[in-house]
Protein backbone atom coordinates (compact mmCIF):
# COMPACT_ATOMS: atom_id res chain seq x y z
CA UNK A 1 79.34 -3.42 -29.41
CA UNK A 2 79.46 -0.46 -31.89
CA UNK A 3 78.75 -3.21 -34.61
CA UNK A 4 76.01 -4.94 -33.13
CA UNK A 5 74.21 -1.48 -32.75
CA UNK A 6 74.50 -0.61 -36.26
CA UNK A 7 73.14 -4.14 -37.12
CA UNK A 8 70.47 -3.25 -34.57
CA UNK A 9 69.48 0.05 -36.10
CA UNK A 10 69.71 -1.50 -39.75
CA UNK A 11 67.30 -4.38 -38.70
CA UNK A 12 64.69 -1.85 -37.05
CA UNK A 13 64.85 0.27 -40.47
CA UNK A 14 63.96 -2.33 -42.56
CA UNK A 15 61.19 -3.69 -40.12
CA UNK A 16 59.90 0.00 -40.77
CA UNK A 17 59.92 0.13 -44.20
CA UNK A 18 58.24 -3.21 -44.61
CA UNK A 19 55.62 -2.42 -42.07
CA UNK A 20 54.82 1.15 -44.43
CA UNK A 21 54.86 -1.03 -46.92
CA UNK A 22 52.33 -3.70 -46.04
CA UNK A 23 50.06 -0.81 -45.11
CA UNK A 24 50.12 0.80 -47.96
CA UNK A 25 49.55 -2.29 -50.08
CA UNK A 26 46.67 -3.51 -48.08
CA UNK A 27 45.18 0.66 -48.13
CA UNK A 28 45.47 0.41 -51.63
CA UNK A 29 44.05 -3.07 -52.84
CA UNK A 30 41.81 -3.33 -49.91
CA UNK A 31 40.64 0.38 -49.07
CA UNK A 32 41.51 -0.52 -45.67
CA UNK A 33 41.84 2.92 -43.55
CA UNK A 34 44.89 2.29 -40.82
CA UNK A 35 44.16 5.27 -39.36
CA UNK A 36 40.91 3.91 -37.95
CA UNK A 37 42.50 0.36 -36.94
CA UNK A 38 45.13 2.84 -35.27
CA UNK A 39 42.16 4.40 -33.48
CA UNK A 40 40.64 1.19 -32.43
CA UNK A 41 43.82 -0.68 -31.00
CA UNK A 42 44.87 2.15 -28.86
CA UNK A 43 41.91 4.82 -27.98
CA UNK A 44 39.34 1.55 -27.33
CA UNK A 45 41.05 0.03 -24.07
CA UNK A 46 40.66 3.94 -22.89
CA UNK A 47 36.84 4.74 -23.88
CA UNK A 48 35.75 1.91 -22.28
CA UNK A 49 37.37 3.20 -18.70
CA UNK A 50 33.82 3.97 -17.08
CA UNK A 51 33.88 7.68 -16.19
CA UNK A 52 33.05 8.96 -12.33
CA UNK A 53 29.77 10.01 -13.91
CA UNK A 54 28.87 6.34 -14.90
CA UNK A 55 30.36 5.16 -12.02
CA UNK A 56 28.20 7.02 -9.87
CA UNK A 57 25.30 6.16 -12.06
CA UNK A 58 25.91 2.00 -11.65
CA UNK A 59 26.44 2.66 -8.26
CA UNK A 60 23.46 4.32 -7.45
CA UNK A 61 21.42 1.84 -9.89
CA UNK A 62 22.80 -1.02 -7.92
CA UNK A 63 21.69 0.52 -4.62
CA UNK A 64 18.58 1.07 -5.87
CA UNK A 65 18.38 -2.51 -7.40
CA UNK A 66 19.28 -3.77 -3.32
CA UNK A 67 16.77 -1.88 -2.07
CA UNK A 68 13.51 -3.04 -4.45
CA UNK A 69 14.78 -7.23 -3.59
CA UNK A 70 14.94 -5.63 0.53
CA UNK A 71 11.51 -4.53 -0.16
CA UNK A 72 10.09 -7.72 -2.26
CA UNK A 73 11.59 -10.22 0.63
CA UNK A 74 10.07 -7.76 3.18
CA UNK A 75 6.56 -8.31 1.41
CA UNK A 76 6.99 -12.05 1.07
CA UNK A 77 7.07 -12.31 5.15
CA UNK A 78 3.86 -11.12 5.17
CA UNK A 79 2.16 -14.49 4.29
CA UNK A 80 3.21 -16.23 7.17
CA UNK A 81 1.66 -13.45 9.65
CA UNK A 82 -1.45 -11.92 7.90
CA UNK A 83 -2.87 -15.81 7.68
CA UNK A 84 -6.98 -14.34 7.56
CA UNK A 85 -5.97 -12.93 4.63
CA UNK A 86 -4.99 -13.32 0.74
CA UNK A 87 -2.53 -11.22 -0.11
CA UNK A 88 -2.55 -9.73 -3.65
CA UNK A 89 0.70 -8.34 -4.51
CA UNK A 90 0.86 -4.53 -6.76
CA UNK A 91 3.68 -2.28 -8.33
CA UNK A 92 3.54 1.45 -7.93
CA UNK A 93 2.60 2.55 -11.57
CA UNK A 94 1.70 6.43 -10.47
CA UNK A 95 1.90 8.98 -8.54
CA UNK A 96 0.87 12.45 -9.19
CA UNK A 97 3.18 15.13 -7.52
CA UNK A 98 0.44 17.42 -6.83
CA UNK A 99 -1.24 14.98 -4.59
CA UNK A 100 2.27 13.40 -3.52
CA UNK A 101 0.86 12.79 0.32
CA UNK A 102 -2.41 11.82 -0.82
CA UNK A 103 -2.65 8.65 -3.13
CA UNK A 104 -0.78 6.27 -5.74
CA UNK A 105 -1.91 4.31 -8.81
CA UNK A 106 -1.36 0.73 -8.49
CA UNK A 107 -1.38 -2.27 -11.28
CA UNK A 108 -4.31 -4.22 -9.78
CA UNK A 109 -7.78 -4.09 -9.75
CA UNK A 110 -11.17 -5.77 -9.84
CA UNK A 111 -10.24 -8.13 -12.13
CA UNK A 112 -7.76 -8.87 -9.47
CA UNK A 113 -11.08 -9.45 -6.79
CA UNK A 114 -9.47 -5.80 -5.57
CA UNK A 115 -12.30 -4.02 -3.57
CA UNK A 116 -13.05 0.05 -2.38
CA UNK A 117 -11.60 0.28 1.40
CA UNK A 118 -8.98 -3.10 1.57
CA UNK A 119 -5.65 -2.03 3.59
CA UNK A 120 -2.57 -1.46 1.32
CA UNK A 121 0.27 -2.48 3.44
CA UNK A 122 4.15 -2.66 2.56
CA UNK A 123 6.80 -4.93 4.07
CA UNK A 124 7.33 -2.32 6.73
CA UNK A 125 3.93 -1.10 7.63
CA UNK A 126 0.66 0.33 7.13
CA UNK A 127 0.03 2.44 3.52
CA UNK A 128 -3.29 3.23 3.28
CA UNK A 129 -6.06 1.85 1.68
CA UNK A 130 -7.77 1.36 -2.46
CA UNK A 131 -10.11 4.36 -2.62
CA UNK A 132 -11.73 4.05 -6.29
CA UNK A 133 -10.50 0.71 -7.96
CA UNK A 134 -10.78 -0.14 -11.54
CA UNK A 135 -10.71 -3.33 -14.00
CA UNK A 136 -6.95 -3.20 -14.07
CA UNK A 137 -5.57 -0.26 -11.93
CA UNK A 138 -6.74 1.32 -8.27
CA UNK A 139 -6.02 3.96 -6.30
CA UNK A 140 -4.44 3.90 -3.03
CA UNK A 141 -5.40 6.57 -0.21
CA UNK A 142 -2.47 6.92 1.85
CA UNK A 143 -2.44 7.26 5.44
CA UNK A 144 -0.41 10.43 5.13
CA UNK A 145 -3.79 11.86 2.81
CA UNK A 146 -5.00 15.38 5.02
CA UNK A 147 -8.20 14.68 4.86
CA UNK A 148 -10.27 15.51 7.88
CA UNK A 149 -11.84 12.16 8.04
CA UNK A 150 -8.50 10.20 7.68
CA UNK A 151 -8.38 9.20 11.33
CA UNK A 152 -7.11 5.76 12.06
CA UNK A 153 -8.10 3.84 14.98
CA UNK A 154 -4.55 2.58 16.80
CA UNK A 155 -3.16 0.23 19.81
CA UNK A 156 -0.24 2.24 21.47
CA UNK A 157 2.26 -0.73 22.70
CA UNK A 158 4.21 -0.19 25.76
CA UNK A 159 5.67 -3.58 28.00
CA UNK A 160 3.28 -5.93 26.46
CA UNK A 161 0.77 -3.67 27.75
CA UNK A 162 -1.69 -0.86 25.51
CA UNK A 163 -4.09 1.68 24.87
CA UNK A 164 -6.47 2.31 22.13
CA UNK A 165 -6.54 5.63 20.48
CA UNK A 166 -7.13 7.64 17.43
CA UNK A 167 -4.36 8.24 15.08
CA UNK A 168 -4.82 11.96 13.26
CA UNK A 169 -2.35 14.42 11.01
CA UNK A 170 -1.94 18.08 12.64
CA UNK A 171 -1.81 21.19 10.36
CA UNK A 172 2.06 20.38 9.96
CA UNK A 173 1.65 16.82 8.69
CA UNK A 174 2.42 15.33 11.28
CA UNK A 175 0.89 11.79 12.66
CA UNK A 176 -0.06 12.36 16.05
CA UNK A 177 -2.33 10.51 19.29
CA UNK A 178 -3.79 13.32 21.45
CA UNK A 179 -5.47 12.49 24.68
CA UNK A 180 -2.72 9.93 26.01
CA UNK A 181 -4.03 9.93 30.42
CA UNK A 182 -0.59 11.14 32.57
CA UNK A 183 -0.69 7.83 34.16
CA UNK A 184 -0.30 5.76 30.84
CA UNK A 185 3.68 4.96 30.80
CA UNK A 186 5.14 5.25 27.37
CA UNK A 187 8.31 5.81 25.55
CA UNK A 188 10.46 6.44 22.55
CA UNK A 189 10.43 3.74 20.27
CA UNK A 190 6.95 2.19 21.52
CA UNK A 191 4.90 1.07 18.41
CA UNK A 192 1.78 1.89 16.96
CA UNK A 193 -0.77 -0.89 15.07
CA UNK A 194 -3.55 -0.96 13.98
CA UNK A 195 -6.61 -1.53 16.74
CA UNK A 196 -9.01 -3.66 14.36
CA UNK A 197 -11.75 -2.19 15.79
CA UNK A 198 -13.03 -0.20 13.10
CA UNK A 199 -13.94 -2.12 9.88
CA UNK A 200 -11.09 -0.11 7.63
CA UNK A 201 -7.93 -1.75 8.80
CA UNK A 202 -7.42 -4.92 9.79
CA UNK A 203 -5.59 -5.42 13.71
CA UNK A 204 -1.82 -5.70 14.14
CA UNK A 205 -0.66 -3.86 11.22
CA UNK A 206 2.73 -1.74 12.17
CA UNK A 207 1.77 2.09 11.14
CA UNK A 208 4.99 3.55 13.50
CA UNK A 209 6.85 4.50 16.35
CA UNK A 210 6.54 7.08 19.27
CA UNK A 211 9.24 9.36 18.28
CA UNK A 212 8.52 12.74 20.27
CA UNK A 213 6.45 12.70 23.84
CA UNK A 214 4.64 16.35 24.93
CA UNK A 215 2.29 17.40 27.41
CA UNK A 216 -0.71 19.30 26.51
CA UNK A 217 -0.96 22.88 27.37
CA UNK A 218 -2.77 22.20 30.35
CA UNK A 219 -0.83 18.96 31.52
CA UNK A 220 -4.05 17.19 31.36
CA UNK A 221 -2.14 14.94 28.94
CA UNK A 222 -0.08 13.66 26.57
CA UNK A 223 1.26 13.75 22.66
CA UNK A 224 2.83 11.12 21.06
CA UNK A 225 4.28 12.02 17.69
CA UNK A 226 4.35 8.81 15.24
CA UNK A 227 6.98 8.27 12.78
CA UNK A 228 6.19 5.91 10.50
CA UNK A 229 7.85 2.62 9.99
CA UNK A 230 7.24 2.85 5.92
CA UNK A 231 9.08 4.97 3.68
CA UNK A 232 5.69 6.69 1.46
CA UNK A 233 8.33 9.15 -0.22
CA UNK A 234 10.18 5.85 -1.58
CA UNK A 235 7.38 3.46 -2.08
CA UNK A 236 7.47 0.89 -5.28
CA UNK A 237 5.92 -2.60 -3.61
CA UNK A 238 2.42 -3.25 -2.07
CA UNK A 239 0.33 -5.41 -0.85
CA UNK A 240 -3.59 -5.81 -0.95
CA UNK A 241 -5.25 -7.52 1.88
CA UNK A 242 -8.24 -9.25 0.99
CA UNK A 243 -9.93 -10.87 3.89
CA UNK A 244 -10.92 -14.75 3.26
CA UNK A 245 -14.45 -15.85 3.71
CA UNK A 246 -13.54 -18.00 7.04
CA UNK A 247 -12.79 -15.14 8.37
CA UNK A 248 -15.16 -12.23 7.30
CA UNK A 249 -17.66 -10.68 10.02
């Protein structure tokens, strides 16, 4: 045993030496730096390890990839319900933080037969509607805009039956109908479309839900506060609806 250790020991020596060797032969004729190779074979496998900070980074990339195909598939329903209509398709190219509630840029415009006042909808709902379009580029209003004379004309749904009413933003931005009578029977979770009875938006488009129910200060009648079914703070898909001739007024 003793002997076959020393033999052991020997052969490893001479392994070593020849090994040097080699590499110091090959660093010489070659210019080869070993220290680098080194480097490579053993600090490589390591560095590419993602760190938690990339990981975090892929991760939230790939929920934000899941969330833009959610939103395209949403849009591509709408063919089969908006039928009157042609639906011209638009990225989100803009939007200015100073008028965050107010309007976005989108990549389509007259060339694209894109007209001033055609609803802007999303897979999810109601988004507003082009205010000043150009050759390649338009601007959407959005239905969150404060403008006094951003008032919406609305169908509150409740068990297949409804009410028309006026859709409006209060000092605190909130989307609110006023003026609901006590005997109209409404809930949590009713929706809110579109009327179609003014020539702005087209009927049946989902703008929200009835989220909070108050009485007025007299308890002449009722509040509904509307949340909307669209996400306008996260918002990178439209579509234009442009009415076909068949079915224009």
């Amino acid at each position: 045993m003793k002997k076959l250790a020393i033999k052991r020991r020997i052969i490893m020596i001479i392994l070593t030496a020849l090994l040097s060797f080699i590499m110091l032969f090959f660093s010489i004729k070659y210019n080869w730096n070993f220290s680098y190779i080194l480097k490579d074979i053993f600090y490589f496998p390591i560095h590419v390890i993602p760190s938690n900070n990339e990981k975090i980074a892929f991760s939230k990339r790939e929920n934000e990839l899941e969330q833009e195909l959610k939103d395209m598939k949403e849009l591509l329903k709408i063919d089969n319900t908006l039928t009157e209509f042609d639906i011209v398709n638009a990225t989100v190219i803009n939007r200015n933080t100073s008028y965050w509630n107010s309007e976005i840029t989108i990549n389509k415009g007259t060339k694209d037969n894109l007209k001033e006042g055609m609803a802007v909808i999303d897979g999810y709902g109601l988004v507003g509607r082009i205010e000043k379009p150009g050759l390649t580029t338009s601007v959407v209003k959005l239905i969150t805009s404060n403008l006094s004379n951003n008032k919406i004309s609305v169908k509150l749904w409740s068990n297949n039956n409804s009410i028309n009413k006026i859709l409006e933003q209060d000092d605190n931005n909130n989307l609110i109908i006023s003026g609901i009578d006590n005997n109209y029977v409404f809930n949590i979770g009713d929706i809110v479309t579109t009327s179609g009875l003014s020539d702005i938006y087209p009927s049946g488009i989902t703008i929200g839900k009835v989220s909070k129910i108050e009485s007025d200060k007299f308890g002449l009648s009722k509040k509904a506060y509307i949340t909307r079914t669209s996400n306008l703070d996260d918002i990178r898909f439209v579509s234009v609806l442009i009415r076909k001739a068949k079915w224009k007024r």
